[in-house]
N, C-alpha and C. Protein backbone atom coordinates (compact mmCIF):
# COMPACT_ATOMS: atom_id res chain seq x y z
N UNK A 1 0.84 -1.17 0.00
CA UNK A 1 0.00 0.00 0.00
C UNK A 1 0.89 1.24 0.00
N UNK A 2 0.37 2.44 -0.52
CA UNK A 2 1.37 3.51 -0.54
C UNK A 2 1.03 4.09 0.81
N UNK A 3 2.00 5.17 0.80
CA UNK A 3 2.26 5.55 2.23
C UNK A 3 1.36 7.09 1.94
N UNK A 4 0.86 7.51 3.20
CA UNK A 4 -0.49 8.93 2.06
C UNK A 4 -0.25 9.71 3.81
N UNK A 5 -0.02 10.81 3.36
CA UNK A 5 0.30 11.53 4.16
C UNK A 5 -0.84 11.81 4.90
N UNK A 6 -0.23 11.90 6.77
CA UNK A 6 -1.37 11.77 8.04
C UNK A 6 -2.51 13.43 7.65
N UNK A 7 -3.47 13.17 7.46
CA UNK A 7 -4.65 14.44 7.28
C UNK A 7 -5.60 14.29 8.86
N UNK A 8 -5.50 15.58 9.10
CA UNK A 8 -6.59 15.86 10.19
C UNK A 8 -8.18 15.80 10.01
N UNK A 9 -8.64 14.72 10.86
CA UNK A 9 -9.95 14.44 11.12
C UNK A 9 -10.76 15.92 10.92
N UNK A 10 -11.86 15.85 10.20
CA UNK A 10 -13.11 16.67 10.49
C UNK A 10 -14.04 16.38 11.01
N UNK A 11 -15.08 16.44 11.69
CA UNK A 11 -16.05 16.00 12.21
C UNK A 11 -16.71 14.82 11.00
N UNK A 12 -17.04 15.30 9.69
CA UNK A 12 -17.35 13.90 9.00
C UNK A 12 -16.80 12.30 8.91
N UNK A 13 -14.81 12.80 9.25
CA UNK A 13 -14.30 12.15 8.78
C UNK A 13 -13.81 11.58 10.17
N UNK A 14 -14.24 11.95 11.50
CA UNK A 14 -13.90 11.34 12.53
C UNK A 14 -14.43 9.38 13.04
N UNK A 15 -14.29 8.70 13.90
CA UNK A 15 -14.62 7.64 14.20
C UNK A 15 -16.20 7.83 14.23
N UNK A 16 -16.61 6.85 13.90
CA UNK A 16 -18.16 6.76 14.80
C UNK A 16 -18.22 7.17 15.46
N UNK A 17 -19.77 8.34 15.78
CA UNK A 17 -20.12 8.26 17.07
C UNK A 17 -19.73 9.69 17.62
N UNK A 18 -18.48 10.39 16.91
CA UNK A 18 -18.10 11.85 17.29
C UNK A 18 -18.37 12.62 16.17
N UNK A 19 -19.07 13.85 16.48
CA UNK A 19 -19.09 14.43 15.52
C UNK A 19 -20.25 14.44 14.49
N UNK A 20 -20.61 15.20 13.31
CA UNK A 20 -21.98 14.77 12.37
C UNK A 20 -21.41 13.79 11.33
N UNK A 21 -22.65 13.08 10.74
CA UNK A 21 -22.69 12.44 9.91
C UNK A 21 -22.48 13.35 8.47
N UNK A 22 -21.37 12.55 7.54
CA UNK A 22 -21.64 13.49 6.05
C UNK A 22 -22.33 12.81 5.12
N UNK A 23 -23.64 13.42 4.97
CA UNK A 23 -23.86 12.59 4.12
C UNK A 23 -23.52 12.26 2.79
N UNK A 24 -24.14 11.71 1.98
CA UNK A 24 -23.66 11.25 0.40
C UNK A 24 -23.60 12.66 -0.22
N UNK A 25 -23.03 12.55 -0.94
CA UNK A 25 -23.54 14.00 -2.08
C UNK A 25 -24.48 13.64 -3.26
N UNK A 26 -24.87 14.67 -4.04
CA UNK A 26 -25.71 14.56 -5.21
C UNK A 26 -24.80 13.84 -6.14
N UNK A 27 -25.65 13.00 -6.71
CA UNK A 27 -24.32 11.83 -7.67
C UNK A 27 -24.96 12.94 -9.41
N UNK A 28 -23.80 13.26 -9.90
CA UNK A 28 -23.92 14.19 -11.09
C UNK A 28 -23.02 13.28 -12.48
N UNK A 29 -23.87 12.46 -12.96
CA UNK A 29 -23.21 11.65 -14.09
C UNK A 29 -22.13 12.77 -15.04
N UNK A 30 -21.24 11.72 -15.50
CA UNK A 30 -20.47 12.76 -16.62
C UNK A 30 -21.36 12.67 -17.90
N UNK A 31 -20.72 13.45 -18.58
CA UNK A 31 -21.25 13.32 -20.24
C UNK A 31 -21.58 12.62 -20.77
N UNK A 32 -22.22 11.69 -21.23
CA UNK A 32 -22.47 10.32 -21.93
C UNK A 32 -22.25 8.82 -21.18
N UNK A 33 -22.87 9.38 -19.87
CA UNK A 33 -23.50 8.61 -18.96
C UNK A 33 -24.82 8.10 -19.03
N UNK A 34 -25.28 6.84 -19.00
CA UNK A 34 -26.45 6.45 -19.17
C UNK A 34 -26.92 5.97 -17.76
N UNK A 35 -27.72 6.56 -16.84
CA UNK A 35 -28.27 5.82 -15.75
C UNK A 35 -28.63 4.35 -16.02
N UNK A 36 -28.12 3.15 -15.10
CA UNK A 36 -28.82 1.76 -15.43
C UNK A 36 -28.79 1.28 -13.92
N UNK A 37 -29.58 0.23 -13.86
CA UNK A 37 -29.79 -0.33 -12.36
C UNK A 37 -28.97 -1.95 -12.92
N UNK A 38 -28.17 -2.46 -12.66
CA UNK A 38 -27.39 -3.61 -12.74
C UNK A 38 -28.50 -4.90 -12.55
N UNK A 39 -28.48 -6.10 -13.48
CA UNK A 39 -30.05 -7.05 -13.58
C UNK A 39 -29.26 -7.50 -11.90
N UNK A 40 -29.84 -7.95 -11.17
CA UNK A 40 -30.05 -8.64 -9.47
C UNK A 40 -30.73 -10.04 -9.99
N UNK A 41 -30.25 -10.85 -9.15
CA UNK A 41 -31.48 -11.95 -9.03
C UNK A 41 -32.00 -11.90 -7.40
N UNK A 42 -31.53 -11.40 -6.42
CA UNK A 42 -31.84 -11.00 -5.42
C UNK A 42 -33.25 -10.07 -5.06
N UNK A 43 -34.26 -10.81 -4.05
CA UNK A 43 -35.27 -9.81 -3.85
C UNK A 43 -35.26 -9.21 -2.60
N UNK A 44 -36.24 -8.44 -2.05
CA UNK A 44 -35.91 -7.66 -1.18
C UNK A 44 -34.96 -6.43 -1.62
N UNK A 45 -34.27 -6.35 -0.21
CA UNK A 45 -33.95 -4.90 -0.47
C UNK A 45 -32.01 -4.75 -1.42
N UNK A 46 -31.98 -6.40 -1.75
CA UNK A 46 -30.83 -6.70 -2.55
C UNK A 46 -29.34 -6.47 -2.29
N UNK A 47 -28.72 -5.57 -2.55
CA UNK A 47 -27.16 -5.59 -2.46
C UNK A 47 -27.12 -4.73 -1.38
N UNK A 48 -26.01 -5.62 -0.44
CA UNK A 48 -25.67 -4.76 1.34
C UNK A 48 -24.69 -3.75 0.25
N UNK A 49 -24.13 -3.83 -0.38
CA UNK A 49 -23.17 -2.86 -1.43
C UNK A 49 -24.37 -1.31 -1.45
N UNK A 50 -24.68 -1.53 -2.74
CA UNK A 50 -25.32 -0.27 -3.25
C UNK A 50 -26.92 -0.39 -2.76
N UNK A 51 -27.19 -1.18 -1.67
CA UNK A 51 -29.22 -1.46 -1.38
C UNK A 51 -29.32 -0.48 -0.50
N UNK A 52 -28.78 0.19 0.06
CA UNK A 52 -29.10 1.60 1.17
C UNK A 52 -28.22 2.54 0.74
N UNK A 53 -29.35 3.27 -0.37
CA UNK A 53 -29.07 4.64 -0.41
C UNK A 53 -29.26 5.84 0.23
N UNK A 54 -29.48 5.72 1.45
CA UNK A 54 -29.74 6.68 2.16
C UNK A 54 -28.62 6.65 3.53
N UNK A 55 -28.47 5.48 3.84
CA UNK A 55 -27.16 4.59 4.88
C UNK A 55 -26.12 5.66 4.78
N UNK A 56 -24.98 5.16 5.72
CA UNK A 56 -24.31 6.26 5.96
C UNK A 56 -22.76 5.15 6.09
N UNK A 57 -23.19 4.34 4.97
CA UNK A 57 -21.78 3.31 4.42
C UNK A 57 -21.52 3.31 3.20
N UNK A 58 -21.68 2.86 2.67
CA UNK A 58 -21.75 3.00 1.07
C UNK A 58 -22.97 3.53 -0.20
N UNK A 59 -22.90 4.94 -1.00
CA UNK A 59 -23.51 4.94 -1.65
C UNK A 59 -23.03 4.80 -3.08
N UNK A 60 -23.72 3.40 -4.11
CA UNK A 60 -23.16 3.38 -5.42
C UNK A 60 -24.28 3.81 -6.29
N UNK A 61 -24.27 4.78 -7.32
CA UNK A 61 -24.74 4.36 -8.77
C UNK A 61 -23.82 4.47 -10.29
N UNK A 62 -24.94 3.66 -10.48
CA UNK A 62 -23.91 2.82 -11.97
C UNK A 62 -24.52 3.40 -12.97
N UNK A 63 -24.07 3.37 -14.23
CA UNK A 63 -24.26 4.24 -15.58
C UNK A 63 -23.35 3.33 -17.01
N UNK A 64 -23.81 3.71 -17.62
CA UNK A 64 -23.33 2.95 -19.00
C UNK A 64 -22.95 3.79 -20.21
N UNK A 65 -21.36 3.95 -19.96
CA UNK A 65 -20.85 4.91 -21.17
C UNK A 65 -21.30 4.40 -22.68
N UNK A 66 -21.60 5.62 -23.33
CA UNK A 66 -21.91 5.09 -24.21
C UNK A 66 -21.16 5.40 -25.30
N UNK A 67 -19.92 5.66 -25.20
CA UNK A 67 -18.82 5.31 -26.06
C UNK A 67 -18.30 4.42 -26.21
N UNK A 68 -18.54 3.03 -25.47
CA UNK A 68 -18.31 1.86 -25.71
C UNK A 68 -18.47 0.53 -24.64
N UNK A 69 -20.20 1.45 -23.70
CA UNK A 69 -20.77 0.47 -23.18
C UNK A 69 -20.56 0.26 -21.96
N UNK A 70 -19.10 0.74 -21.20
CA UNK A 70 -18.54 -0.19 -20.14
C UNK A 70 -19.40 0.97 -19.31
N UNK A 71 -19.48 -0.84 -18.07
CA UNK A 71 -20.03 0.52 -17.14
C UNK A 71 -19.22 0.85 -16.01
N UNK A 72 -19.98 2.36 -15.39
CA UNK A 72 -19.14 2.98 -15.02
C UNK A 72 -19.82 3.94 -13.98
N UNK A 73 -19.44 4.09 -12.55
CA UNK A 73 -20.00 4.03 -11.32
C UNK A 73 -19.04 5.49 -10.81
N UNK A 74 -20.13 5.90 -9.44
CA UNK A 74 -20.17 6.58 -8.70
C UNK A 74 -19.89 6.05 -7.06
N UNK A 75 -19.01 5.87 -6.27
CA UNK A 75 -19.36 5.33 -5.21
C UNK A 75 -18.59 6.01 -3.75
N UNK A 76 -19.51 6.30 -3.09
CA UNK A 76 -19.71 7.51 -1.82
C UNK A 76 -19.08 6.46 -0.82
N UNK A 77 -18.03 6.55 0.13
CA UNK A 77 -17.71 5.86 1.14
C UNK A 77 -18.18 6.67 2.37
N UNK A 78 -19.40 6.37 2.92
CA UNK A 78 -19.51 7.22 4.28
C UNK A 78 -18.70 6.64 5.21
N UNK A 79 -19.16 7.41 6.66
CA UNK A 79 -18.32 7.00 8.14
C UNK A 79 -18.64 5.60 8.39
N UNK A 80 -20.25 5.11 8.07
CA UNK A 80 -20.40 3.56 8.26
C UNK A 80 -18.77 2.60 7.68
N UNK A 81 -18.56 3.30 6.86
CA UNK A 81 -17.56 2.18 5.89
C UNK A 81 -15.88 2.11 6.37
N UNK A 82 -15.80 2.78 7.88
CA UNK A 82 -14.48 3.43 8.32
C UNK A 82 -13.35 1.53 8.58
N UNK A 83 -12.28 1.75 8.27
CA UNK A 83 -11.38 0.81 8.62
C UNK A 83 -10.68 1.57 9.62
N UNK A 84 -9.39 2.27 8.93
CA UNK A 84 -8.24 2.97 9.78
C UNK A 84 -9.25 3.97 9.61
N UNK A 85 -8.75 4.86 11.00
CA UNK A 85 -9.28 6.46 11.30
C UNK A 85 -9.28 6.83 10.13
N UNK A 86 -10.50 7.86 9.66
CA UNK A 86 -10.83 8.30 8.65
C UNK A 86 -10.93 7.93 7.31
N UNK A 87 -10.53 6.77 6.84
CA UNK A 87 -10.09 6.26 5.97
C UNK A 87 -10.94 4.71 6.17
N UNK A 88 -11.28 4.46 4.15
CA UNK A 88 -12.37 3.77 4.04
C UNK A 88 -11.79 1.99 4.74
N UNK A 89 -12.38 1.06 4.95
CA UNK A 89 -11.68 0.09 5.15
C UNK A 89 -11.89 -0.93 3.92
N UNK A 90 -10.95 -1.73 3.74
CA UNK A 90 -10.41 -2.24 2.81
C UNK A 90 -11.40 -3.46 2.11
N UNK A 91 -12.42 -3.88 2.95
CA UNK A 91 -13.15 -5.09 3.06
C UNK A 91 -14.26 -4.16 2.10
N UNK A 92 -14.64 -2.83 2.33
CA UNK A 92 -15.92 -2.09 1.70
C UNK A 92 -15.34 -1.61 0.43
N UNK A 93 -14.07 -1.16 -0.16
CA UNK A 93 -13.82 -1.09 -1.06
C UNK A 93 -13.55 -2.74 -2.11
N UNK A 94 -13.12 -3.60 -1.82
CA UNK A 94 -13.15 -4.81 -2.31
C UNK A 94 -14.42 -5.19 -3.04
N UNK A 95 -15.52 -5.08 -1.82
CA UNK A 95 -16.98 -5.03 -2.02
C UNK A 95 -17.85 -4.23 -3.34
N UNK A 96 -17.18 -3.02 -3.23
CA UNK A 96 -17.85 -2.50 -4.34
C UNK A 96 -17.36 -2.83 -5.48
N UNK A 97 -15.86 -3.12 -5.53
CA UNK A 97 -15.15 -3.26 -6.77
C UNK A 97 -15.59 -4.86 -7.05
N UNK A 98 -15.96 -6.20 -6.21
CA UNK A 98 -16.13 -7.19 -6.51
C UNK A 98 -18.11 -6.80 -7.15
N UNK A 99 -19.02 -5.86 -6.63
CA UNK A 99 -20.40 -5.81 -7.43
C UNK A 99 -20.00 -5.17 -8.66
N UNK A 100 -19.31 -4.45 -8.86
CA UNK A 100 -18.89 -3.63 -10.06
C UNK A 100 -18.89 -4.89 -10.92
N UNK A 101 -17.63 -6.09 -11.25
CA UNK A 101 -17.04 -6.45 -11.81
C UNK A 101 -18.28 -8.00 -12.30
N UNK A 102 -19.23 -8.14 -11.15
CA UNK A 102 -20.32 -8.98 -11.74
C UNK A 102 -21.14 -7.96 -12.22
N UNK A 103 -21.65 -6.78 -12.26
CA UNK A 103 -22.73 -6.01 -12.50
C UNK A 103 -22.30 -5.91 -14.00
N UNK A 104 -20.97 -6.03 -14.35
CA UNK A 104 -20.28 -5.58 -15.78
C UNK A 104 -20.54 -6.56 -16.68
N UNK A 105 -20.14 -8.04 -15.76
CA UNK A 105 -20.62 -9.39 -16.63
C UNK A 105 -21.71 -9.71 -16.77
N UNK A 106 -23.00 -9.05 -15.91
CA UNK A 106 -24.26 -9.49 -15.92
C UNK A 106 -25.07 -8.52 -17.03
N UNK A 107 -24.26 -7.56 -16.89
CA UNK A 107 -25.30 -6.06 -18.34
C UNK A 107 -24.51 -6.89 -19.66
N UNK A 108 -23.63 -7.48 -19.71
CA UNK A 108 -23.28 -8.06 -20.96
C UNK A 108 -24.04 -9.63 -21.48
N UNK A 109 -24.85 -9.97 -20.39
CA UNK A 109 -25.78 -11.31 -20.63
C UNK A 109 -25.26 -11.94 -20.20
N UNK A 110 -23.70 -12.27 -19.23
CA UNK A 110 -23.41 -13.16 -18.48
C UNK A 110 -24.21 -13.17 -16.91
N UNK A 111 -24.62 -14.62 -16.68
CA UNK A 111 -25.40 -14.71 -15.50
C UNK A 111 -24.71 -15.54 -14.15
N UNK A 112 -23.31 -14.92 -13.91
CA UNK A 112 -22.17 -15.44 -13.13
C UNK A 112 -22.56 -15.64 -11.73
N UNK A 113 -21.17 -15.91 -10.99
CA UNK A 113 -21.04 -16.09 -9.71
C UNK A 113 -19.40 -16.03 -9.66
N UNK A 114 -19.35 -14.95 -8.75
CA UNK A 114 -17.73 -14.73 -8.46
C UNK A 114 -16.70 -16.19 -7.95
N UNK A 115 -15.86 -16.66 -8.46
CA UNK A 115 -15.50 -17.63 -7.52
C UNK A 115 -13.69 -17.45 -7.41
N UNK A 116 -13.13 -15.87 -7.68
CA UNK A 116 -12.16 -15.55 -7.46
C UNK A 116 -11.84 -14.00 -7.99
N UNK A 117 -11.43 -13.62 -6.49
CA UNK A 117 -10.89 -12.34 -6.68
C UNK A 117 -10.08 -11.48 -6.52
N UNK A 118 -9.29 -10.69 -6.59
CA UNK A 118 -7.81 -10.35 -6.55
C UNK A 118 -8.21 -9.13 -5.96
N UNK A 119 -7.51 -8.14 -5.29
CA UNK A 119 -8.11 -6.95 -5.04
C UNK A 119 -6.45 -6.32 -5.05
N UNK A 120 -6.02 -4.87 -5.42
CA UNK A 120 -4.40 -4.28 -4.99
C UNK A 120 -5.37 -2.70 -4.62
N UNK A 121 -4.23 -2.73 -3.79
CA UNK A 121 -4.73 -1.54 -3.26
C UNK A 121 -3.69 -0.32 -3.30
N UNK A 122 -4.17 0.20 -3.42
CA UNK A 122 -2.81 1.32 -4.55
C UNK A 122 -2.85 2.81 -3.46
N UNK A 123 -3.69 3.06 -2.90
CA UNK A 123 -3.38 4.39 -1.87
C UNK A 123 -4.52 4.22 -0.74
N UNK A 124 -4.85 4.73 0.13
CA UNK A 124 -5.74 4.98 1.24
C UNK A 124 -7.08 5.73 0.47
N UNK A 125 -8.13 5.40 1.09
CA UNK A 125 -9.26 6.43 0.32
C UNK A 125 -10.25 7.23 1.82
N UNK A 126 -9.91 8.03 1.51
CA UNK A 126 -10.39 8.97 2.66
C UNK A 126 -11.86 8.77 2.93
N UNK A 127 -12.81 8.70 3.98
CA UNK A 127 -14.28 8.47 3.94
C UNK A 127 -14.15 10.08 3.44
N UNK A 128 -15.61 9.66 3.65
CA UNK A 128 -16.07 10.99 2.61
C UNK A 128 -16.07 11.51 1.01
N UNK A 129 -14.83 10.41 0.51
CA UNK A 129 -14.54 10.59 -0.59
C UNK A 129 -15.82 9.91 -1.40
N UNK A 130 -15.98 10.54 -2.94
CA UNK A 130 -17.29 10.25 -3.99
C UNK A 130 -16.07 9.70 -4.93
N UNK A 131 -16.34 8.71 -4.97
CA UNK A 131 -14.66 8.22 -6.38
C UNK A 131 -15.34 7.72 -7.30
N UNK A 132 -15.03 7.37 -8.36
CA UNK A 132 -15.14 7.08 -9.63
C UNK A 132 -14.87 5.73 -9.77
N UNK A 133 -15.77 4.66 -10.73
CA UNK A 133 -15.88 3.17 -10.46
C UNK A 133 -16.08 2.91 -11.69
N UNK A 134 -15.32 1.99 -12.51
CA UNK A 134 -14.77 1.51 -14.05
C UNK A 134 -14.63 0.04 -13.51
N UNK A 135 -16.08 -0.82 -14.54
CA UNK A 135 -15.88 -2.32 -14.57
C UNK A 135 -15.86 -2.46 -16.15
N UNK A 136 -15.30 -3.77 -16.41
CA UNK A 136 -15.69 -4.45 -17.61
C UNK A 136 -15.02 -5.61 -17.35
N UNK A 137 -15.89 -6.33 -18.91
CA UNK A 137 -15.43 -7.80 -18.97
C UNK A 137 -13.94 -7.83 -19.48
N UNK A 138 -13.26 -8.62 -19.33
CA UNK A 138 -12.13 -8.84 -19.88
C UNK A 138 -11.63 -9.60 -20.99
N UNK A 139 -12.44 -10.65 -20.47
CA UNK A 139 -12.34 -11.64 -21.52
C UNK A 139 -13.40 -13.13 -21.60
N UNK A 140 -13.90 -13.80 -22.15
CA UNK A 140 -14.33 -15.03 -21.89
C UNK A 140 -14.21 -16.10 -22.94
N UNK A 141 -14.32 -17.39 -21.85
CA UNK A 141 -13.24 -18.44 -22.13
C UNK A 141 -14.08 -19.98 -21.65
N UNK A 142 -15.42 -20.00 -22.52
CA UNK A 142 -16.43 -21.06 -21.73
C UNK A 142 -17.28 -20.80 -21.10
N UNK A 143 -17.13 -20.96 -20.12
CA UNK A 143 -18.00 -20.30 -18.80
C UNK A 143 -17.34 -19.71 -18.05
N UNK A 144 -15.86 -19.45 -18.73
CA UNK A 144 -15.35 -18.44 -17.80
C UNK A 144 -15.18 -17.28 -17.84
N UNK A 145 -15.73 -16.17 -16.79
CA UNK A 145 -15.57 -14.79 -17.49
C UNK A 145 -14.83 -13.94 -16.80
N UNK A 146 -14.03 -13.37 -17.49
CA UNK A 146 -12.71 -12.87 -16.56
C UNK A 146 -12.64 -11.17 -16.67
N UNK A 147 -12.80 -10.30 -15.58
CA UNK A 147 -13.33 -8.90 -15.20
C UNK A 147 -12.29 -8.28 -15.03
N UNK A 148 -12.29 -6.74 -14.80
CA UNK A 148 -11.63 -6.20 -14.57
C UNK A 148 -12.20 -4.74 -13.70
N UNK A 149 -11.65 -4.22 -12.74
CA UNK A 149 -12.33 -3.02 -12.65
C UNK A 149 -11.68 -1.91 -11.60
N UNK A 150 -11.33 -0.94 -11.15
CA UNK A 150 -10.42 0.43 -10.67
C UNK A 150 -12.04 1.57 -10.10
N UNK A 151 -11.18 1.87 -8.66
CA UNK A 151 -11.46 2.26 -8.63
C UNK A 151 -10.33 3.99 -8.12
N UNK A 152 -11.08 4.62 -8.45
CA UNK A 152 -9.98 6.21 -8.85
C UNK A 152 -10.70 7.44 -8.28
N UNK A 153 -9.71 8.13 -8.42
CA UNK A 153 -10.08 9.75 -8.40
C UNK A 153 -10.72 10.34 -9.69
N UNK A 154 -10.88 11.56 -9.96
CA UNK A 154 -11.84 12.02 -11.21
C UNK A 154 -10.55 12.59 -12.09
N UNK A 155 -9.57 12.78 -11.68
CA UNK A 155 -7.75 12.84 -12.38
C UNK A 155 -7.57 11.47 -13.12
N UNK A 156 -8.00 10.29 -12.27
CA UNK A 156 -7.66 9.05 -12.23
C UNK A 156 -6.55 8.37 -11.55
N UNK A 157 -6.24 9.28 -10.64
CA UNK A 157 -5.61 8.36 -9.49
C UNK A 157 -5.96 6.98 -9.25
N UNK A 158 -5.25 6.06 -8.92
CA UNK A 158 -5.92 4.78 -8.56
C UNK A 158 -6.03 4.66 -6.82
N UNK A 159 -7.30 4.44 -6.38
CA UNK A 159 -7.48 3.94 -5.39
C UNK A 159 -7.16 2.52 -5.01
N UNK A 160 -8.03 1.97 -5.52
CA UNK A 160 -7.52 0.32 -5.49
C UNK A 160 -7.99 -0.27 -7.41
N UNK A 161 -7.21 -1.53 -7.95
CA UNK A 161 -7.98 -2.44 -8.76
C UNK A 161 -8.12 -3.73 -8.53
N UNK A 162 -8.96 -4.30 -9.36
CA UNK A 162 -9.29 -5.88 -8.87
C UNK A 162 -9.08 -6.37 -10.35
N UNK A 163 -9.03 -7.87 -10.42
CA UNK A 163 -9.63 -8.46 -11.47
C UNK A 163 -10.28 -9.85 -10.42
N UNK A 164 -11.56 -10.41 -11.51
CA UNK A 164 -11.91 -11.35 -10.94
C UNK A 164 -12.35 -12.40 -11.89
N UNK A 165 -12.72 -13.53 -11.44
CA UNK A 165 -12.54 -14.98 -12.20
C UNK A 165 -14.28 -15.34 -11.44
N UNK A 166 -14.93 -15.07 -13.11
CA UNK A 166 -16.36 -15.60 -12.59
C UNK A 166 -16.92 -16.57 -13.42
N UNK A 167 -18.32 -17.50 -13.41
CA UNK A 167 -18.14 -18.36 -13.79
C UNK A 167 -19.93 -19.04 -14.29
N UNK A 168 -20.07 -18.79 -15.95
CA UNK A 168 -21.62 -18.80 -15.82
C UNK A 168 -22.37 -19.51 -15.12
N UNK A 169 -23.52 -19.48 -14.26
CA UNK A 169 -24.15 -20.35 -13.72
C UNK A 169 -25.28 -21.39 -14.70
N UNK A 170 -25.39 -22.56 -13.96
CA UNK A 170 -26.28 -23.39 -15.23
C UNK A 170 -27.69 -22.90 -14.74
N UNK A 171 -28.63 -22.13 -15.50
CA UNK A 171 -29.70 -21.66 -15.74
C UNK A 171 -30.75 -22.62 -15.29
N UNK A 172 -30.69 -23.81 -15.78
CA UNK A 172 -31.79 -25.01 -15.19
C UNK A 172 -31.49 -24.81 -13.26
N UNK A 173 -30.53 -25.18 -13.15
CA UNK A 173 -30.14 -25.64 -11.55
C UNK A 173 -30.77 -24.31 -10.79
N UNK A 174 -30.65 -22.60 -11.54
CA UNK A 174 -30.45 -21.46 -10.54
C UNK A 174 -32.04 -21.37 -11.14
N UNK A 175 -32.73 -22.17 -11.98
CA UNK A 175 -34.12 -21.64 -11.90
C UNK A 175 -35.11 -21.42 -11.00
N UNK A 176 -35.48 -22.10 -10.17
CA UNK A 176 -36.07 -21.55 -8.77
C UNK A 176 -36.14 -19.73 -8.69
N UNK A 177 -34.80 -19.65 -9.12
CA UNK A 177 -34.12 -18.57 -8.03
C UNK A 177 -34.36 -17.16 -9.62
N UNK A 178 -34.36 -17.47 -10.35
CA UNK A 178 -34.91 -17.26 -11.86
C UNK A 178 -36.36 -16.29 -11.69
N UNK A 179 -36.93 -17.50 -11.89
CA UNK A 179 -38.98 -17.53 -11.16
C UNK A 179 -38.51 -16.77 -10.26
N UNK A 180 -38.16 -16.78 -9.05
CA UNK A 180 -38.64 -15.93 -8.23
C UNK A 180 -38.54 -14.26 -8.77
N UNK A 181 -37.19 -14.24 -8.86
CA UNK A 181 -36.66 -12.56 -9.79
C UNK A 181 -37.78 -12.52 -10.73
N UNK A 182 -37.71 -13.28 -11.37
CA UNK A 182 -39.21 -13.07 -12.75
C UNK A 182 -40.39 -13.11 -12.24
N UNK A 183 -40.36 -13.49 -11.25
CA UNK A 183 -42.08 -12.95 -10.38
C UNK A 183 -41.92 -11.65 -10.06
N UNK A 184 -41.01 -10.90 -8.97
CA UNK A 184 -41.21 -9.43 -8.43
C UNK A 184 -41.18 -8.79 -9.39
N UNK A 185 -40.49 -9.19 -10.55
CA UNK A 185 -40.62 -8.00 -11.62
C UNK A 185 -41.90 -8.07 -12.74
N UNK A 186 -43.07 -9.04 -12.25
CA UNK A 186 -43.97 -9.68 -12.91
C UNK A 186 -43.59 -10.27 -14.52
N UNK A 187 -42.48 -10.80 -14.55
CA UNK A 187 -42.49 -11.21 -16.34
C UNK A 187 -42.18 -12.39 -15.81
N UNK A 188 -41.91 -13.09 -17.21
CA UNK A 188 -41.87 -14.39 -17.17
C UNK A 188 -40.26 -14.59 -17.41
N UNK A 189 -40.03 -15.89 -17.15
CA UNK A 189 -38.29 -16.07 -16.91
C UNK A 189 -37.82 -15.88 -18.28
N UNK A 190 -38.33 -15.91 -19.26
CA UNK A 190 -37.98 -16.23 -20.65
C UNK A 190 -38.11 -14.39 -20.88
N UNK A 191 -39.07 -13.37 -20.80
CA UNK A 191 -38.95 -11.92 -20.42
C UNK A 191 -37.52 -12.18 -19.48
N UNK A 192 -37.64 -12.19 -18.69
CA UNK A 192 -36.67 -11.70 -18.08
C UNK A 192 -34.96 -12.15 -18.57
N UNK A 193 -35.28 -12.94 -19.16
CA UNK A 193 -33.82 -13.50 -19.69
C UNK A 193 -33.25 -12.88 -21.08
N UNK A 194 -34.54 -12.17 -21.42
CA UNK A 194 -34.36 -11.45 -23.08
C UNK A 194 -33.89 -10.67 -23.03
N UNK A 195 -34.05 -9.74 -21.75
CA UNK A 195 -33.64 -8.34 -21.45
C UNK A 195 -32.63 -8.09 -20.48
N UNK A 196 -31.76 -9.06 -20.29
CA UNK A 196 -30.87 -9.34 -19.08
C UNK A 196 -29.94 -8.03 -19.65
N UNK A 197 -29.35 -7.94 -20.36
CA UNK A 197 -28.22 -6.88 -20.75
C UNK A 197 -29.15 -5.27 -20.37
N UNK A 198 -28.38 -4.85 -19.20
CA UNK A 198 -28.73 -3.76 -19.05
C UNK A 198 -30.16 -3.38 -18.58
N UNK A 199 -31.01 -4.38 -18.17
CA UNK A 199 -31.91 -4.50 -17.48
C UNK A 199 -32.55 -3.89 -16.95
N UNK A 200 -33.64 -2.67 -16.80
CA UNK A 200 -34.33 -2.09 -16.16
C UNK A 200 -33.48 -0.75 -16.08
């Protein structure tokens, strides 16, 4: 990890518990940003990642450049998300960069499951910070689909990157789980499987 010079606590950026809460900021897409909600097979209130937007741990939204598709995220580390004093902890950045990197394979019609992931962590990320979140596929190889994804400053500093090793699921076996997603959204699994890329 790099070494990031000691910064004085503000009340946002202090431990739990002292001080006010900061909240998220207004998420302001760049230029040829497309708002998209990533397909879930999860019901309820879905990803502990980006499912509480109002929480005071992580806020993500995702978007779809449309210069060549990849998508490409917003993600708010509040005080919930603290590791070292002031600074995000390492387990909540992993987290977002591991939903990023299935959310990337799943808007492309892959219907994965992570089963390896690499994470480097390239500087400290201050809570409070709104950073900038770049997934895509990398490559695929069978059922294997191999990701990539950074997360940065709006310069492009690197915060941390990952790559990860995911792996299509067989559609018969995860059907149950199919039906159910294709019930809350009232379509049928065969609807819902047409429109998997970029989904809602």
């Amino acid at each position: 990890m790099s070494p990031v010079d000691p910064m004085p606590l503000s009340p946002a950026l202090s431990p739990r518990g002292e001080g006010e809460k900061k909240s998220a900021p207004e998420v302001v897409p760049e230029p040829g940003w497309i708002p998209v909600k990533p397909f879930r097979l999860e019901g309820g209130r879905g990803s502990f990642v980006s499912g509480e937007p109002e929480g005071d741990r992580l806020r993500v939204r995702y978007f779809r450049r449309e210069s060549d598709g990849r998508l490409m995220g917003r993600a708010w580390f509040g005080p919930g998300a603290q590791g070292p004093p002031g600074h995000a902890h390492g387990g909540s950045i992993a987290a977002v960069l591991d939903e990023a990197m299935g959310a990337a394979a799943w808007m492309e019609g892959h219907l994965v499951v992570a089963v390896q992931l690499n994470t480097s962590f390239r500087t400290m990320l201050p809570l409070g910070t709104d950073a900038y979140l770049e997934a895509w596929v990398e490559g695929v190889d069978g059922r294997k689909v191999r990701t990539r994804a950074r997360l940065h400053t709006a310069e492009g500093a690197a915060f941390a990157e990952a790559e990860g090793l995911f792996l299509e699921i067989d559609r018969e076996r995860f059907r149950p789980m199919l039906e159910k997603a294709a019930a809350d959204r009232g379509v049928s699994v065969e609807e819902l499987l047409a429109r998997l890329p970029g989904e809602e």
